[in-house]
Structures are given as C-alpha cells and as structure tokens.
PDB file of N, CA and C in Angstrom:
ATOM      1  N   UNK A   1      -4.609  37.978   1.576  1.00  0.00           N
ATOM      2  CA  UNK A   1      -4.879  37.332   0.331  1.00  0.00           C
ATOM      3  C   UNK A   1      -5.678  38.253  -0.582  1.00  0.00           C
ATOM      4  N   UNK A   2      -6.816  39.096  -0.036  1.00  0.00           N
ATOM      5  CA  UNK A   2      -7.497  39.564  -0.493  1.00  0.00           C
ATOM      6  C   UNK A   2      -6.631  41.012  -1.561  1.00  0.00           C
ATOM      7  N   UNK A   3      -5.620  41.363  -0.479  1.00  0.00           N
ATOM      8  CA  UNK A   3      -4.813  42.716  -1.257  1.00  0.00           C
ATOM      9  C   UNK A   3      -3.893  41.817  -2.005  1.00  0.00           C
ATOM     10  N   UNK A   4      -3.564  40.932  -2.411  1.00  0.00           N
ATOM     11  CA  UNK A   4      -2.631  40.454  -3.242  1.00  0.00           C
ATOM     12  C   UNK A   4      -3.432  39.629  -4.070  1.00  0.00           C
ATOM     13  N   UNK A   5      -4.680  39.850  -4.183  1.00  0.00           N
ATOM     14  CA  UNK A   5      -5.893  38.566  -5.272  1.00  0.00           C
ATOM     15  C   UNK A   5      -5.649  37.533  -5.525  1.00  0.00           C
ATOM     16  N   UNK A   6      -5.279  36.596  -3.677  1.00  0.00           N
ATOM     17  CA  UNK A   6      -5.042  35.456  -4.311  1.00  0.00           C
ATOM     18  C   UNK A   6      -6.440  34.784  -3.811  1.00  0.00           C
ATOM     19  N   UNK A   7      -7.072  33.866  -4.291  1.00  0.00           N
ATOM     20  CA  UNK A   7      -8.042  33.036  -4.273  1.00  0.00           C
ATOM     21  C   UNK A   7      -7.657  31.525  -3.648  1.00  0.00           C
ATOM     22  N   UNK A   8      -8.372  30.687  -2.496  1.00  0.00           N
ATOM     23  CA  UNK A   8      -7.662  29.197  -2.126  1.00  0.00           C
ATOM     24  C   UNK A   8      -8.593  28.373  -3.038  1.00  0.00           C
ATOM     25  N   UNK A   9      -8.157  27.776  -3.513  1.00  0.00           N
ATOM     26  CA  UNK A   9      -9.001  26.061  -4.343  1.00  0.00           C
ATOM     27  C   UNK A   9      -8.716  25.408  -3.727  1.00  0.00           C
ATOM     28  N   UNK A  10      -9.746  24.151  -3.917  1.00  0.00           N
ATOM     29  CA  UNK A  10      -9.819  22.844  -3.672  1.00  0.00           C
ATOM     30  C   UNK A  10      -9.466  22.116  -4.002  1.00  0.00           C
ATOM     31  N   UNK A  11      -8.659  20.644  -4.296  1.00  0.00           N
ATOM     32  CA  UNK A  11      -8.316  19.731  -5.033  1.00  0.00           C
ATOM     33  C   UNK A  11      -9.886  19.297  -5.953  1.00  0.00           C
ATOM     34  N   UNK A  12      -9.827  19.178  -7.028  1.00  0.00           N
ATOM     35  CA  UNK A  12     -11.390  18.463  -7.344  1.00  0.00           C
ATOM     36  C   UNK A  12     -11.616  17.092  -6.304  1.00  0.00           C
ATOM     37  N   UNK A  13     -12.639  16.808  -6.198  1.00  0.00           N
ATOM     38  CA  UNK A  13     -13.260  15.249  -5.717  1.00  0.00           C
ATOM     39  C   UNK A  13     -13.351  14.193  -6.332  1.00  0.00           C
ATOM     40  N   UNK A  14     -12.682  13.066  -5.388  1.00  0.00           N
ATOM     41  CA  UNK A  14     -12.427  11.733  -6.228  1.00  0.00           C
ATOM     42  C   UNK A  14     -13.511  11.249  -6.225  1.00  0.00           C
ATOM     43  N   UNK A  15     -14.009  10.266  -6.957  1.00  0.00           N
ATOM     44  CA  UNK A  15     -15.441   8.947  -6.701  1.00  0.00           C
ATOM     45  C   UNK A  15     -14.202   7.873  -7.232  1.00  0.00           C
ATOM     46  N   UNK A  16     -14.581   6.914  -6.392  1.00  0.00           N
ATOM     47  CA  UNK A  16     -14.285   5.423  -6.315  1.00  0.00           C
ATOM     48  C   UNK A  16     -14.850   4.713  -7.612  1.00  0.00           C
ATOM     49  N   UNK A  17     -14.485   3.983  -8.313  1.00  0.00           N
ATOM     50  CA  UNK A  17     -15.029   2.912  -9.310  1.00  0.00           C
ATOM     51  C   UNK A  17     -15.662   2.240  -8.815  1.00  0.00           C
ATOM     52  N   UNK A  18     -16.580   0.897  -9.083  1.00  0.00           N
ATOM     53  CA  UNK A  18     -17.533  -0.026  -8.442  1.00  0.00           C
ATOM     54  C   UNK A  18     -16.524  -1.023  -9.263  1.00  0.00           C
ATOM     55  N   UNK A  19     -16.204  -2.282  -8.800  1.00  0.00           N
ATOM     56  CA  UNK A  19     -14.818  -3.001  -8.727  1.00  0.00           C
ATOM     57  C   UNK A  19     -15.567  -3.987  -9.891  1.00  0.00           C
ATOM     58  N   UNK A  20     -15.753  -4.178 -11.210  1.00  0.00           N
ATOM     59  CA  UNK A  20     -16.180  -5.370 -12.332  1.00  0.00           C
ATOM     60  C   UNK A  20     -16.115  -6.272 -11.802  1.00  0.00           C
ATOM     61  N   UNK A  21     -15.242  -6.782 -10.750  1.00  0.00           N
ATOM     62  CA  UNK A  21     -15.299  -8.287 -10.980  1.00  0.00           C
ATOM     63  C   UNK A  21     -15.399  -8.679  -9.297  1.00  0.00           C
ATOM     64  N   UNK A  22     -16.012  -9.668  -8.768  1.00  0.00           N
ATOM     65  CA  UNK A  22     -16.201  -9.687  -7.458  1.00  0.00           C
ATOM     66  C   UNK A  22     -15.038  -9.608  -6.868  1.00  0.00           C
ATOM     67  N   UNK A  23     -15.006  -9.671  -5.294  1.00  0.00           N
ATOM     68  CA  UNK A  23     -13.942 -10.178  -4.438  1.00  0.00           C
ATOM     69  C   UNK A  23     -13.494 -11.552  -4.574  1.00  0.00           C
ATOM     70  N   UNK A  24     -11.973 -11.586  -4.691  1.00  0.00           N
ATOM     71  CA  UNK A  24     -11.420 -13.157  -4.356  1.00  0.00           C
ATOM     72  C   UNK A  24     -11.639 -13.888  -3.201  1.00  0.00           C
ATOM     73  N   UNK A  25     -12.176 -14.708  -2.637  1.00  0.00           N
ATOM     74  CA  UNK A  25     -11.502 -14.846  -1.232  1.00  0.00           C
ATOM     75  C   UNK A  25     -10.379 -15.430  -0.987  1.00  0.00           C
ATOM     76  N   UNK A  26      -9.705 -15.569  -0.247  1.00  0.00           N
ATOM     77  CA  UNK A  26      -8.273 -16.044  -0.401  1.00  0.00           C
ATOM     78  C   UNK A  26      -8.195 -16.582   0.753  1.00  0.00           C
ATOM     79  N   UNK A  27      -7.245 -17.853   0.539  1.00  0.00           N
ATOM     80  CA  UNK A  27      -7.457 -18.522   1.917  1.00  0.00           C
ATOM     81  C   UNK A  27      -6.788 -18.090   2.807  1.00  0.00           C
ATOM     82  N   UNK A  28      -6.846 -18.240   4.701  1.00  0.00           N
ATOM     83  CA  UNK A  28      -5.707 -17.878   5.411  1.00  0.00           C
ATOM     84  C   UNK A  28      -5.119 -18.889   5.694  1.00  0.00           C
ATOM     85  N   UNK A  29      -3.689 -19.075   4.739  1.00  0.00           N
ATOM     86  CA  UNK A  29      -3.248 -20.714   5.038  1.00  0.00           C
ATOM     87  C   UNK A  29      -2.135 -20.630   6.368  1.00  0.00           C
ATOM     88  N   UNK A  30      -2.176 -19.020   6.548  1.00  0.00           N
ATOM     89  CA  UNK A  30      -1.281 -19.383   7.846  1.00  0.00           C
ATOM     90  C   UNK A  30      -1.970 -19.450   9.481  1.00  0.00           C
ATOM     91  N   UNK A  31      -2.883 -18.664   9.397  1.00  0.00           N
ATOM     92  CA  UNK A  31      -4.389 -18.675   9.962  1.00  0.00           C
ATOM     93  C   UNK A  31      -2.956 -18.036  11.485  1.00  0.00           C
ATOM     94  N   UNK A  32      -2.430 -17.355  11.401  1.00  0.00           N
ATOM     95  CA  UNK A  32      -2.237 -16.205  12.162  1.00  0.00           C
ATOM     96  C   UNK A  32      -0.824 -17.285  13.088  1.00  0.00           C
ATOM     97  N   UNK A  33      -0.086 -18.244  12.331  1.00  0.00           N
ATOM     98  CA  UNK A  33       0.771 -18.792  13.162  1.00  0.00           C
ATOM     99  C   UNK A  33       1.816 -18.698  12.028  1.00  0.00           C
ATOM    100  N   UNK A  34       2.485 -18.023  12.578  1.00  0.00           N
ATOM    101  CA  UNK A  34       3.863 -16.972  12.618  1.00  0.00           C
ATOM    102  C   UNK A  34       5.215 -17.722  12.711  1.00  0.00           C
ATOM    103  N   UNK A  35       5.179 -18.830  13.360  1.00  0.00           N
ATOM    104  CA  UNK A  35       6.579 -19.452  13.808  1.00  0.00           C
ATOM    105  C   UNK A  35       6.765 -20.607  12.960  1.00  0.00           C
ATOM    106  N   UNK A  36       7.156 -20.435  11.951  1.00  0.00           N
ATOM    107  CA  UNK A  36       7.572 -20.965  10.723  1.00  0.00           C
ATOM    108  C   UNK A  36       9.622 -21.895  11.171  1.00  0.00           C
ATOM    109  N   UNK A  37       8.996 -23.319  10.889  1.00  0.00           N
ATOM    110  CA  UNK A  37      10.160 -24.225  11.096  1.00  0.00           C
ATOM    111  C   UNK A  37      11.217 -23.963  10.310  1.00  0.00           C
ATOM    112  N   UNK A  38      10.921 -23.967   9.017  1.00  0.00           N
ATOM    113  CA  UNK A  38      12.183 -23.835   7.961  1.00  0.00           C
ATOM    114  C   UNK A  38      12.080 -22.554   6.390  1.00  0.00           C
ATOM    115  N   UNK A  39      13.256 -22.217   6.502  1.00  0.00           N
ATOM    116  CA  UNK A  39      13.142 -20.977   5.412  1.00  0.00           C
ATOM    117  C   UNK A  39      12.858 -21.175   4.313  1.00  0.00           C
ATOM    118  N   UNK A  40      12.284 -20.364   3.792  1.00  0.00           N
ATOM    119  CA  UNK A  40      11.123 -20.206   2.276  1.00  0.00           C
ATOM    120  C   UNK A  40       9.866 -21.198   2.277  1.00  0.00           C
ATOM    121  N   UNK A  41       9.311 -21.103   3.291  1.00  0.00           N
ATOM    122  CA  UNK A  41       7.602 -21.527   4.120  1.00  0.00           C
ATOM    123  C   UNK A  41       6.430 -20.172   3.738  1.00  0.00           C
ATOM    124  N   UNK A  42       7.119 -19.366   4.674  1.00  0.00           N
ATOM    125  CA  UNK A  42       5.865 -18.231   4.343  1.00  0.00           C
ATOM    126  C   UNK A  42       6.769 -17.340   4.164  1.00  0.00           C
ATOM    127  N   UNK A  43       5.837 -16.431   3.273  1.00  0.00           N
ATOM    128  CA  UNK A  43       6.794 -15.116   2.725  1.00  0.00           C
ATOM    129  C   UNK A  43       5.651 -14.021   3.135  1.00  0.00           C
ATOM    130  N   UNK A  44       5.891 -12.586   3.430  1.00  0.00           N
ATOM    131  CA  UNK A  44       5.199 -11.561   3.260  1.00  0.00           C
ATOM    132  C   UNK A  44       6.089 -10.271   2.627  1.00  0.00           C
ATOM    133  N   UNK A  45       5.136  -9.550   2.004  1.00  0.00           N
ATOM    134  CA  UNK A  45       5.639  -8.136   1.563  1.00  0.00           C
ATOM    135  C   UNK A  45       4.651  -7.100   1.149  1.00  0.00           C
ATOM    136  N   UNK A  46       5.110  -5.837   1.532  1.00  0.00           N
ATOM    137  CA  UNK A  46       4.632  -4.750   0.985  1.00  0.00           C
ATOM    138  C   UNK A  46       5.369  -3.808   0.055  1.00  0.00           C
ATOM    139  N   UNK A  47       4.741  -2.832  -0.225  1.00  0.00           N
ATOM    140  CA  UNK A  47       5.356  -1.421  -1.560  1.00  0.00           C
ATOM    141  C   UNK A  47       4.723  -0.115  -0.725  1.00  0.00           C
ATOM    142  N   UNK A  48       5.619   0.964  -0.902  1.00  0.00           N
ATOM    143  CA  UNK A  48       4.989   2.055   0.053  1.00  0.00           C
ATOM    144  C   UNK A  48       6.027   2.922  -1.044  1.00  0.00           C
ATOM    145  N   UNK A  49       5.343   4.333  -1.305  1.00  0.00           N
ATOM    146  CA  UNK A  49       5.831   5.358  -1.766  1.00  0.00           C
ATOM    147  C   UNK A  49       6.233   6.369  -0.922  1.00  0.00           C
ATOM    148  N   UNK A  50       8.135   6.919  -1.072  1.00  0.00           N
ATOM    149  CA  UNK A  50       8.465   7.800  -0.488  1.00  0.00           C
ATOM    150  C   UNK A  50       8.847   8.786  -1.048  1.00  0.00           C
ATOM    151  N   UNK A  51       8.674  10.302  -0.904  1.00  0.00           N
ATOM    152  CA  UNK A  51       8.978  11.501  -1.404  1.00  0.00           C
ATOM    153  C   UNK A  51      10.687  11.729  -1.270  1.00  0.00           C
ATOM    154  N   UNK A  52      10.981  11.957  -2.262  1.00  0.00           N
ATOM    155  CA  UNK A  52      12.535  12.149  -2.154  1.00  0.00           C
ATOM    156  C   UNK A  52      12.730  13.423  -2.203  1.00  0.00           C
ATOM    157  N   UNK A  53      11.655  14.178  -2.478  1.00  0.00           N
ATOM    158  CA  UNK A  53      12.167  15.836  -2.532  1.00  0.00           C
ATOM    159  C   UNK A  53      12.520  16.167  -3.769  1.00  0.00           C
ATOM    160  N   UNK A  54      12.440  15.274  -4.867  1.00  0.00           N
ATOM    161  CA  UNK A  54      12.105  15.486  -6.368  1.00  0.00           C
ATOM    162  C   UNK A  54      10.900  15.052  -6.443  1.00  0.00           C
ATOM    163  N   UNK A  55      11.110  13.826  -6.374  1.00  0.00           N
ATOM    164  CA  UNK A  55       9.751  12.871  -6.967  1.00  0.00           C
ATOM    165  C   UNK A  55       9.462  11.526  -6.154  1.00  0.00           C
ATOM    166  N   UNK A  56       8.525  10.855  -6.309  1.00  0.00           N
ATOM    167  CA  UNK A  56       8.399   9.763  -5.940  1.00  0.00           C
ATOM    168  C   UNK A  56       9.078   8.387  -6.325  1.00  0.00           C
ATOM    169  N   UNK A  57       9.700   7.731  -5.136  1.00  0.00           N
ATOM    170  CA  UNK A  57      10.396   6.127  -5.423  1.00  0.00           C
ATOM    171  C   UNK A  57       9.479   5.333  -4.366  1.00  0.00           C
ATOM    172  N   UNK A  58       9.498   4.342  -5.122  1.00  0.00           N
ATOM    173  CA  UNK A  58       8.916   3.144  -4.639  1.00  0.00           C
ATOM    174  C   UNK A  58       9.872   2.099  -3.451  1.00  0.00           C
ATOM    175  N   UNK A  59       9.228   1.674  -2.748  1.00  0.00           N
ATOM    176  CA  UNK A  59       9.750   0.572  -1.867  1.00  0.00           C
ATOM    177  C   UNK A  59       9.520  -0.439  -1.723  1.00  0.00           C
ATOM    178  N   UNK A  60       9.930  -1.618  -1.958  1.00  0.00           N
ATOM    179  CA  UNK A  60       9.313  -2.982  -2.415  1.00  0.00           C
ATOM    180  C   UNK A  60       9.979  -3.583  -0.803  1.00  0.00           C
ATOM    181  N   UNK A  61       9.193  -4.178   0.060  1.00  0.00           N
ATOM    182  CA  UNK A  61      10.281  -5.054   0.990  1.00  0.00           C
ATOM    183  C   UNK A  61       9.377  -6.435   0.901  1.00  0.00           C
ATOM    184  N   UNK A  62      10.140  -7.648   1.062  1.00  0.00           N
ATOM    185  CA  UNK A  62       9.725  -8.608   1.313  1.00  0.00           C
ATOM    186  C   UNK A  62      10.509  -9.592   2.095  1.00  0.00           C
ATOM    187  N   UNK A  63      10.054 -10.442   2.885  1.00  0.00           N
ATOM    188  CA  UNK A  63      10.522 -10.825   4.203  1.00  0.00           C
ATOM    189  C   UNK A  63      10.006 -12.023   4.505  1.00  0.00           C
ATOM    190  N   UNK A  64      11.190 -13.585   4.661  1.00  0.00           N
ATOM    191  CA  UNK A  64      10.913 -14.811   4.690  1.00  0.00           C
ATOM    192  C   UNK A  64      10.414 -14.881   6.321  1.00  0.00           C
ATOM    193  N   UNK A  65       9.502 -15.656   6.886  1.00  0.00           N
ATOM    194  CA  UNK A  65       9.098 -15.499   8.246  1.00  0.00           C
ATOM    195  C   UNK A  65       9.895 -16.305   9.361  1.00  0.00           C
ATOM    196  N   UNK A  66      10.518 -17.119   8.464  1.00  0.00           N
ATOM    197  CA  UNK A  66      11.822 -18.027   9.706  1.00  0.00           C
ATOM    198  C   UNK A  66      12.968 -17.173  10.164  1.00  0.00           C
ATOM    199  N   UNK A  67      12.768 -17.362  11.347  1.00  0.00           N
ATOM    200  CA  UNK A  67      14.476 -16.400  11.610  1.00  0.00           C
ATOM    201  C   UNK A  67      15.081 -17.220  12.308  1.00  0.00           C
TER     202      UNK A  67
END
C-alpha cells in the first residue's frame, strides 16, 4: 500500500437519535398461541433488503397463520 500511496479509511461514525416520542406498548393479543382456527385471524410480516448486484430491492412477505 505504502509503494502505491494508498491510505485505508474508516466509514465515519453513526450516533443514534434519542426517539421524541415515547415507546408504544402494544398489546400481545396472541400471547404466543400460534394455532389459529380460521383464515385471516392473525397475520404476520416482515421487509428485508437484498443486494441484486446493482442495487438494492426490497422484500415485503406476509403470511396468514392458519394452514
């Protein structure tokens, strides 16, 4: 590195915001029971970002809990 003058950096450093407005609490209305009688009862979903090797796409899945 040194015979070719290259120099390594750092990404700069993030700081976190302090959040304006309190926490929600939110209820657990399923309180961890999973076995749902009839379809469109409980729903869950997430979003996750994947690299396509251009750029970033998004992934939305969401998923009724009766099967």
């Amino acid at each position: 590195m040194k015979q070719l003058g290259l120099v390594s950096t750092r990404p700069p450093g993030h700081s976190y915001k302090k959040a304006d407005q309190p926490h929600l609490d939110i209820p657990n209305r399923l309180d961890q029971e999973f076995d749902v009688k009839e379809p469109n009862q409980a729903w869950t979903g997430d979003t996750t970002y994947i690299w396509t090797g251009v750029r970033w796409a998004y992934l939305a899945v969401v998923i009724d809990f009766f099967l």
